[in-house]
C-alpha atoms as a PDB file:
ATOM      1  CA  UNK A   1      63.316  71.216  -0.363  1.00  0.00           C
ATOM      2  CA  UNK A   2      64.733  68.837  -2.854  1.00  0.00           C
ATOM      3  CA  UNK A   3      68.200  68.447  -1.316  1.00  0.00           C
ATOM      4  CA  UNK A   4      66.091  67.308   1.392  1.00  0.00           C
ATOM      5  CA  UNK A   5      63.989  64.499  -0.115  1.00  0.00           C
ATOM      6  CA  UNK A   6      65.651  61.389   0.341  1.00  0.00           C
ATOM      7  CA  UNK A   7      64.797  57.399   0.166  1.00  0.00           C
ATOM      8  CA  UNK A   8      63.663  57.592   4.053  1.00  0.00           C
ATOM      9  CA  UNK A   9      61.459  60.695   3.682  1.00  0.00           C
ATOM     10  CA  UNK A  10      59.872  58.759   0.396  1.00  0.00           C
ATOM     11  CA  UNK A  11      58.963  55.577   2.467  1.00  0.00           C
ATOM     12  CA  UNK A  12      58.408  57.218   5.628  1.00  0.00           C
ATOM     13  CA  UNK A  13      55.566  59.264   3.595  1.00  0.00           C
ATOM     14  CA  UNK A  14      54.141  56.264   2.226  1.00  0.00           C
ATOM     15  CA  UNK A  15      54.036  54.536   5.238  1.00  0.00           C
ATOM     16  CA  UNK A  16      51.939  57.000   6.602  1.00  0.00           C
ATOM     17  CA  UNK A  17      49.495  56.769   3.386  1.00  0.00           C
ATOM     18  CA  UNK A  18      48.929  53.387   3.849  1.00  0.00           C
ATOM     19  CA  UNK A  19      48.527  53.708   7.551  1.00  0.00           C
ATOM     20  CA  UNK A  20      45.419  56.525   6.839  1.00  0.00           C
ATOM     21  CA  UNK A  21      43.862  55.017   3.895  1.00  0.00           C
ATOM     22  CA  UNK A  22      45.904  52.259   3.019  1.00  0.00           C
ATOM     23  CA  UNK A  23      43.657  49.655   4.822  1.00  0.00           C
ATOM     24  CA  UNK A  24      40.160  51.028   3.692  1.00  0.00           C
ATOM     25  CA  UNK A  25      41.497  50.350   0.199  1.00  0.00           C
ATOM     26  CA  UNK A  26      42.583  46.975   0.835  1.00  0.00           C
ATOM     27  CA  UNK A  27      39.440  45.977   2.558  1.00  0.00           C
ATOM     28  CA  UNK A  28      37.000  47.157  -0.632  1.00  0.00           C
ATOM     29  CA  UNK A  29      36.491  44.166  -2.590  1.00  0.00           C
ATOM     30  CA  UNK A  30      35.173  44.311  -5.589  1.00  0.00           C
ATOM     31  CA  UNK A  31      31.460  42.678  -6.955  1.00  0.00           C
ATOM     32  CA  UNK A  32      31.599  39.058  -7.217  1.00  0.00           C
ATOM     33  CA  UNK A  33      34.628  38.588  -5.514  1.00  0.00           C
ATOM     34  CA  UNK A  34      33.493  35.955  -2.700  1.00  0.00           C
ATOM     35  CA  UNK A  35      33.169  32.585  -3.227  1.00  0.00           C
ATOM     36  CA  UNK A  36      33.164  29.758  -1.138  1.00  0.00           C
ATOM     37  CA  UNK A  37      36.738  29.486  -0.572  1.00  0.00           C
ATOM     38  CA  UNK A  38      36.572  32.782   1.022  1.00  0.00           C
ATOM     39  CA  UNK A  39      34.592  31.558   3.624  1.00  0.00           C
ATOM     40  CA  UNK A  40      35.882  30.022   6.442  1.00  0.00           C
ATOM     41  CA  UNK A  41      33.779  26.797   7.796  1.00  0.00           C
ATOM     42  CA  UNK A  42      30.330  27.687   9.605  1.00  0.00           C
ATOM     43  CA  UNK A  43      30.990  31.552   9.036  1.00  0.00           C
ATOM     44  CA  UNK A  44      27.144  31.746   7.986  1.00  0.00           C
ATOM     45  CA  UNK A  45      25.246  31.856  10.653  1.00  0.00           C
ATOM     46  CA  UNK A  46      21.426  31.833  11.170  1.00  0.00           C
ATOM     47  CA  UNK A  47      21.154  35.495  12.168  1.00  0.00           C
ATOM     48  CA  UNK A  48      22.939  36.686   8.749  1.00  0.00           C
ATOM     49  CA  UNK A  49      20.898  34.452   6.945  1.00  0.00           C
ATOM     50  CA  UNK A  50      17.667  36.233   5.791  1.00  0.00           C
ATOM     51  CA  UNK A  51      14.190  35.454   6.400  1.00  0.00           C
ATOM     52  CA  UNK A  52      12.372  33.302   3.881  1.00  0.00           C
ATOM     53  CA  UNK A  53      15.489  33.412   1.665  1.00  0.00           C
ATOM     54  CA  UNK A  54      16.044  29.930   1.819  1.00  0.00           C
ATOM     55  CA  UNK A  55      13.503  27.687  -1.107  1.00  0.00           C
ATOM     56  CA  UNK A  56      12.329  24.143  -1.181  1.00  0.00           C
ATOM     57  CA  UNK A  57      14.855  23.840  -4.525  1.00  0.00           C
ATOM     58  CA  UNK A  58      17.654  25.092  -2.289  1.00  0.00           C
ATOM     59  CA  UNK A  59      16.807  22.033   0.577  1.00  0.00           C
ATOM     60  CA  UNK A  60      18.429  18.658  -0.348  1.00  0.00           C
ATOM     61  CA  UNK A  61      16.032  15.841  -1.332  1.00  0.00           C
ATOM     62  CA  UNK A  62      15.356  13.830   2.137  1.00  0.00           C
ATOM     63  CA  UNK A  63      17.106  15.837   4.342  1.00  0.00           C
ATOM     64  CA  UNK A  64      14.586  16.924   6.338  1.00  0.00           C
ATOM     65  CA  UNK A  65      12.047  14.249   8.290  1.00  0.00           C
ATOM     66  CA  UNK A  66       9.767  14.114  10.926  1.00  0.00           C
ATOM     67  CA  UNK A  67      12.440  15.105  13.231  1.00  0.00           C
ATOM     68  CA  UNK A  68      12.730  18.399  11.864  1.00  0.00           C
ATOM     69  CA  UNK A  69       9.432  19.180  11.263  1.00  0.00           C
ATOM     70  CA  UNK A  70       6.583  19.854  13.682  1.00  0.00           C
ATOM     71  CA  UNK A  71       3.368  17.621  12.525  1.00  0.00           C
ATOM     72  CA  UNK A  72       1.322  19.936  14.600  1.00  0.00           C
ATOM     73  CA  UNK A  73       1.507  22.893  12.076  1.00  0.00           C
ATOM     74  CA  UNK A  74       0.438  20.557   9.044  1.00  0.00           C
ATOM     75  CA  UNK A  75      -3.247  20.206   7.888  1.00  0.00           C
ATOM     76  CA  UNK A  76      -5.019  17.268   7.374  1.00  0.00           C
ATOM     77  CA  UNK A  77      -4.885  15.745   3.697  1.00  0.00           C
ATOM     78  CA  UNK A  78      -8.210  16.492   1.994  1.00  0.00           C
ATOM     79  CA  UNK A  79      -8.609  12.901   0.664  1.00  0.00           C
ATOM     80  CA  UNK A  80      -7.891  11.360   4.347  1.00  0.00           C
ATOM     81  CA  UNK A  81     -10.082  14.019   6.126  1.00  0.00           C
ATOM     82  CA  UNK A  82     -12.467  10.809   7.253  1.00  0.00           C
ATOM     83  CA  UNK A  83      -9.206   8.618   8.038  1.00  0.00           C
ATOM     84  CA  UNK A  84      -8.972   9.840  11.290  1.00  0.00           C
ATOM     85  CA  UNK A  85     -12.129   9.271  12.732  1.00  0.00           C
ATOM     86  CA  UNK A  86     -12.865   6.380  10.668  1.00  0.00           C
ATOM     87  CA  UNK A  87     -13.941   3.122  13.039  1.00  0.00           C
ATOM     88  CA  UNK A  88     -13.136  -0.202  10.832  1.00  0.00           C
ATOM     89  CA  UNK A  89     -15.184  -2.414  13.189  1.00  0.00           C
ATOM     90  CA  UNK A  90     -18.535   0.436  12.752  1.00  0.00           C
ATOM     91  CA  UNK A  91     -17.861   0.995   8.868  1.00  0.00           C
ATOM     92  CA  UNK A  92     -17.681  -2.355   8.092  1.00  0.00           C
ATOM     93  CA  UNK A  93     -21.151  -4.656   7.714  1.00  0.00           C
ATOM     94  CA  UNK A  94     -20.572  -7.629  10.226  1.00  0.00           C
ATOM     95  CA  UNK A  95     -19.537 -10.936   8.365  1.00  0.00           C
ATOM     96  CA  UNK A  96     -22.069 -13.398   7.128  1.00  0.00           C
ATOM     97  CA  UNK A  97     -22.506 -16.699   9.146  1.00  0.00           C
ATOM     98  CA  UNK A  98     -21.626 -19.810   7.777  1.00  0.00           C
ATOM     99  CA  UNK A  99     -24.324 -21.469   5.197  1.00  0.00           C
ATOM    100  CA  UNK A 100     -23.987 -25.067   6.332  1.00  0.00           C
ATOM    101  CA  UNK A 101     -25.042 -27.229   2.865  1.00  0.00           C
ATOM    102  CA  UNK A 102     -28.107 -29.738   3.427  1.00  0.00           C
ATOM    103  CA  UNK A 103     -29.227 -27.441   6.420  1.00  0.00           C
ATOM    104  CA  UNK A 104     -32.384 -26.252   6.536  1.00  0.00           C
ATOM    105  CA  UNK A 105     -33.236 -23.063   4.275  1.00  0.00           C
ATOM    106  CA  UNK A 106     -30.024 -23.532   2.466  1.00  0.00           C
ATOM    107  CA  UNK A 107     -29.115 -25.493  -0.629  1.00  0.00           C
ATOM    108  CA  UNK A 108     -29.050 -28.797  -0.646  1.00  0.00           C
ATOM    109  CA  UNK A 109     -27.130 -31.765  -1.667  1.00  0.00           C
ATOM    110  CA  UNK A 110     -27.568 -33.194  -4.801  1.00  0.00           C
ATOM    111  CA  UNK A 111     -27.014 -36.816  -6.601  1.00  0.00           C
ATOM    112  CA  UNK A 112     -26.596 -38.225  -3.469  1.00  0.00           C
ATOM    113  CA  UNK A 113     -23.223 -36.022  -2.356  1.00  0.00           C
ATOM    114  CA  UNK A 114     -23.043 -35.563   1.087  1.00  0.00           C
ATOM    115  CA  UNK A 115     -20.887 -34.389   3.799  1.00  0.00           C
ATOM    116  CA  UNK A 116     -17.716 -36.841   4.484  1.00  0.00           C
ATOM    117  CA  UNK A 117     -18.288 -37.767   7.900  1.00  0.00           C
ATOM    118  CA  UNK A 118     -14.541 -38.248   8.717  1.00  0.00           C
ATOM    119  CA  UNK A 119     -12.964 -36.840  11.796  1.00  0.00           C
ATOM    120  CA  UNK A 120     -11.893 -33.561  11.912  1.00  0.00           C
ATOM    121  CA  UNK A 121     -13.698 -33.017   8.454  1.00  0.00           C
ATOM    122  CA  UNK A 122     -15.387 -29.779   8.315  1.00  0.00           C
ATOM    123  CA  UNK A 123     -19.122 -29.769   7.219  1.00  0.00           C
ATOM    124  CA  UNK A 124     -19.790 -28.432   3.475  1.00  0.00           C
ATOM    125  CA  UNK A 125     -20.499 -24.515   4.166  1.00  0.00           C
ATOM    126  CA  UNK A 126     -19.979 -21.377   2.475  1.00  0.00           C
ATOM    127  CA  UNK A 127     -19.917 -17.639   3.752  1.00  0.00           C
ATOM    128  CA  UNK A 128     -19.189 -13.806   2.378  1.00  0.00           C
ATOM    129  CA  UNK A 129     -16.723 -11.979   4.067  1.00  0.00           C
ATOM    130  CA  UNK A 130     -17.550  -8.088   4.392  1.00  0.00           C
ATOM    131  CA  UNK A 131     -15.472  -7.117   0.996  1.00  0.00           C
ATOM    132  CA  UNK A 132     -17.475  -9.424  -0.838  1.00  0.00           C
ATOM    133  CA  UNK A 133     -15.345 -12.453  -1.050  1.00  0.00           C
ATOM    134  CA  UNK A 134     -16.588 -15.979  -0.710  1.00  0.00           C
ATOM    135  CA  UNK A 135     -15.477 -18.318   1.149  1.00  0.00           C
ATOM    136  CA  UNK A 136     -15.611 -22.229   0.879  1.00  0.00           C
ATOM    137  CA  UNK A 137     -15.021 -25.444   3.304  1.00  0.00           C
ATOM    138  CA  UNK A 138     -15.517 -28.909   4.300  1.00  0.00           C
ATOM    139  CA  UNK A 139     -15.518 -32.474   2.638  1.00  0.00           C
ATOM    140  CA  UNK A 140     -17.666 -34.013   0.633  1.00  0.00           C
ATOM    141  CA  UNK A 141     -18.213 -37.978  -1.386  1.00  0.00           C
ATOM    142  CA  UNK A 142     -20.835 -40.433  -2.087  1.00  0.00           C
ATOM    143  CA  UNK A 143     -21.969 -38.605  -5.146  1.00  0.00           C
ATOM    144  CA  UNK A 144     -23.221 -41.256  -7.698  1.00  0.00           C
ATOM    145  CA  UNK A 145     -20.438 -40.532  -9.851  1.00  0.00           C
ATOM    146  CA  UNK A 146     -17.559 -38.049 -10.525  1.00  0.00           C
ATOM    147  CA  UNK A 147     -18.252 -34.551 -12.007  1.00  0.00           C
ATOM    148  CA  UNK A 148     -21.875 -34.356 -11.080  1.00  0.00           C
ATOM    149  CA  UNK A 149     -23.095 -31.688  -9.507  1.00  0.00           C
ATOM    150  CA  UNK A 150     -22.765 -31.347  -5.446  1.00  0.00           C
ATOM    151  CA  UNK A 151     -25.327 -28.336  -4.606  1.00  0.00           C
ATOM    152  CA  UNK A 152     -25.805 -25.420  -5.742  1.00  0.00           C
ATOM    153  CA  UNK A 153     -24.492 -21.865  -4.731  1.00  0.00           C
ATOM    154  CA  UNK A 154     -27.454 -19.296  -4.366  1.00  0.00           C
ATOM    155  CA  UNK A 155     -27.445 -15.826  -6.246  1.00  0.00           C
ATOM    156  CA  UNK A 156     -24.978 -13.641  -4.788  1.00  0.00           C
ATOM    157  CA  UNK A 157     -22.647 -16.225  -3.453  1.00  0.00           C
ATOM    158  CA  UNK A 158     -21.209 -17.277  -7.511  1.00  0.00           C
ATOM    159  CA  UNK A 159     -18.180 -15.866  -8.869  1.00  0.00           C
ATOM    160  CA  UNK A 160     -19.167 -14.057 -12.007  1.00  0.00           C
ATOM    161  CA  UNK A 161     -16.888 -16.548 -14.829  1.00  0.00           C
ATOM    162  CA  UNK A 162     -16.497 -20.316 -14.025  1.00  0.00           C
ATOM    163  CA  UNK A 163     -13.580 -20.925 -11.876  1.00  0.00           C
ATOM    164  CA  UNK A 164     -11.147 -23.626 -11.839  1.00  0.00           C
ATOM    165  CA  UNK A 165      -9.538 -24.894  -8.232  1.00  0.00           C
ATOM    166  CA  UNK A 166      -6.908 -27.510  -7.735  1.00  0.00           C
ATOM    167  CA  UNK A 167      -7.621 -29.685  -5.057  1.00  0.00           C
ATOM    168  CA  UNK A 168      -5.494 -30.012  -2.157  1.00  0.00           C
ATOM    169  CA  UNK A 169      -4.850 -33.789  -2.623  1.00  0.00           C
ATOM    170  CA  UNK A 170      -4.312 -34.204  -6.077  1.00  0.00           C
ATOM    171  CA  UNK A 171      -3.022 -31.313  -7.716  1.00  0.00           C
ATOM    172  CA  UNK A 172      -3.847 -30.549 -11.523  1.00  0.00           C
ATOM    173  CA  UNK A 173      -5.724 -33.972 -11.539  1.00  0.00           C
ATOM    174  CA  UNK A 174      -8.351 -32.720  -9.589  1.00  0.00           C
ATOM    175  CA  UNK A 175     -10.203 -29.384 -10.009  1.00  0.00           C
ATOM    176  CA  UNK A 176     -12.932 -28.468  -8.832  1.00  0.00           C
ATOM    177  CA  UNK A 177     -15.425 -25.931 -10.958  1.00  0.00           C
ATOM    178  CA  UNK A 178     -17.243 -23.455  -9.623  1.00  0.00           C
ATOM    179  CA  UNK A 179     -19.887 -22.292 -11.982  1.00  0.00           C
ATOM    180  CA  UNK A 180     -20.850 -18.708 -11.794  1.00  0.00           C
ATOM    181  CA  UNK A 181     -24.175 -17.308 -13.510  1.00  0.00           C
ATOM    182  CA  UNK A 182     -22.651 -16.902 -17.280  1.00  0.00           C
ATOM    183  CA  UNK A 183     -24.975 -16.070 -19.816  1.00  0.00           C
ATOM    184  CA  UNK A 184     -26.472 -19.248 -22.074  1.00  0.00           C
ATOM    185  CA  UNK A 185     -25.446 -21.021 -18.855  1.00  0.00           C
ATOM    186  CA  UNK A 186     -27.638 -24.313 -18.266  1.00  0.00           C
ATOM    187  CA  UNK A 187     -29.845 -23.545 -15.094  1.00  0.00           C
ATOM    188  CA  UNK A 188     -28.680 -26.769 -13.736  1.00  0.00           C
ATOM    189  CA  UNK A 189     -24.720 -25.786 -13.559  1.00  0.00           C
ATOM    190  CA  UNK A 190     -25.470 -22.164 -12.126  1.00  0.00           C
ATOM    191  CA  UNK A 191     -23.786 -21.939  -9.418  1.00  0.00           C
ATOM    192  CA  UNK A 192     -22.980 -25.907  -9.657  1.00  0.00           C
ATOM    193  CA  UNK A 193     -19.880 -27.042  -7.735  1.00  0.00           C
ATOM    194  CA  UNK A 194     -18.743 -29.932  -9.192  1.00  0.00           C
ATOM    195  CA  UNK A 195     -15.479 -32.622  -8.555  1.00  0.00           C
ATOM    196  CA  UNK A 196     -13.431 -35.010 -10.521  1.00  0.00           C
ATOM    197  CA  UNK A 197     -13.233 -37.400  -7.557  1.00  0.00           C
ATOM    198  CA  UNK A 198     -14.873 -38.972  -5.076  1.00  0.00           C
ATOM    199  CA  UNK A 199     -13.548 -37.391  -2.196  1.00  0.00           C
ATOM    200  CA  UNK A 200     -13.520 -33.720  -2.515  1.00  0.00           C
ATOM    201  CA  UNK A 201     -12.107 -30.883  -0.183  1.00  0.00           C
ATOM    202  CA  UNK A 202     -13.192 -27.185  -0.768  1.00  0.00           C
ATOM    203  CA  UNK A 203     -11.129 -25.786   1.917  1.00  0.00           C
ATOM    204  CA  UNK A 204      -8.955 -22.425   0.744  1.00  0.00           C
ATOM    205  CA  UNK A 205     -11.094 -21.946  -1.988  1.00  0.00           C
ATOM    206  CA  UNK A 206     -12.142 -18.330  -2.022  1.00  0.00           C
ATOM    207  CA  UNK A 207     -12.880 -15.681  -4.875  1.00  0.00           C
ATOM    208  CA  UNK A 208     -14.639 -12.501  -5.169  1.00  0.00           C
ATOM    209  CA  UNK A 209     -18.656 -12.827  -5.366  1.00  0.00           C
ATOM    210  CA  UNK A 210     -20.720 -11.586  -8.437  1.00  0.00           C
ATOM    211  CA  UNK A 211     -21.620  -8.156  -8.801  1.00  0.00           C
END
């Protein structure tokens, strides 16, 4: 048989190795051997991807919105549970009226203040909204002299520390105080609104109400 075995018979043989088990061999890849340059572009697709195998760490940070997800299947947020149903105009209190100064069963003016009289010049009046902020208009003059006492603000209606407001007019030069109901406080200047000149506007002066 040796005289027989030549170069052709060699390769012919291991053609025919290759041909029967050649291929399983080169197909068997060993552990780890895949990586992503292995992979051909969209070669994953959803079927061979498992259920549940994909995590919230594995997601990229804002890639998924509103779009993608169905609102329907989330709950309601236990701190907005009310939000819903809430009804502003029903869960509010309704807003104060206006407390026109000098009118009757409200406070009146004092060291002969009174309202302006010009045209267009709202009366002297005060209100609360419904958060609890106070609200203050109109014109006043005549008082006998500057930084006197105008009325009066009733309990409830005072801001808790004196407050300072620039007038309109005159800037820094004019302020008007608004006394609130601070202990050691003089009865006569709580709730006092008083002006450094004899035409004074309240209008845009607001601040929260004493608690």
């Amino acid at each position: 048989m040796r005289p027989r075995l030549t170069y052709a018979n060699v390769m012919a043989t291991v053609a025919v190795f290759i041909a029967l088990g050649g291929s399983a061999y080169a197909f068997h890849l060993g552990k780890n051997s895949v990586g992503s340059k292995q992979l051909k572009k969209n070669a994953v697709v959803t079927a061979k991807v498992k259920n549940e195998a994909i995590t919230a760490a594995k997601v990229k940070r804002g890639a998924l919105t509103g779009t993608q997800i169905n609102a329907a299947t989330l709950g309601t947020v236990p701190d907005a549970a009310h939000a819903g149903s809430a009804d502003v105009a029903t869960s509010l209190p309704p807003a104060e009226r206006w407390h026109a100064v000098g009118g009757p069963g409200e406070p009146q003016f004092q060291n002969g203040c009174h309202n302006s009289g010009l045209p267009d010049a709202a009366t002297v009046r005060f209100y609360k909204d419904q958060i609890g902020i106070v609200h203050l208009e109109g014109i006043y003059n005549g008082c006998s002299t500057e930084n006197v006492t105008a009325f009066q603000l009733p309990a409830g209606f005072r801001p808790r520390p004196n407050l300072n407001f620039s007038l309109p007019l005159f800037g820094e030069e004019g302020v008007v105080v608004v006394y609130g109901s601070a202990p050691n406080l003089p009865p006569g200047d709580v709730g006092a609104v008083q002006c450094p000149v004899a035409l004074c506007i309240l209008d845009g002066i607001t601040y929260p109400a004493e608690t």
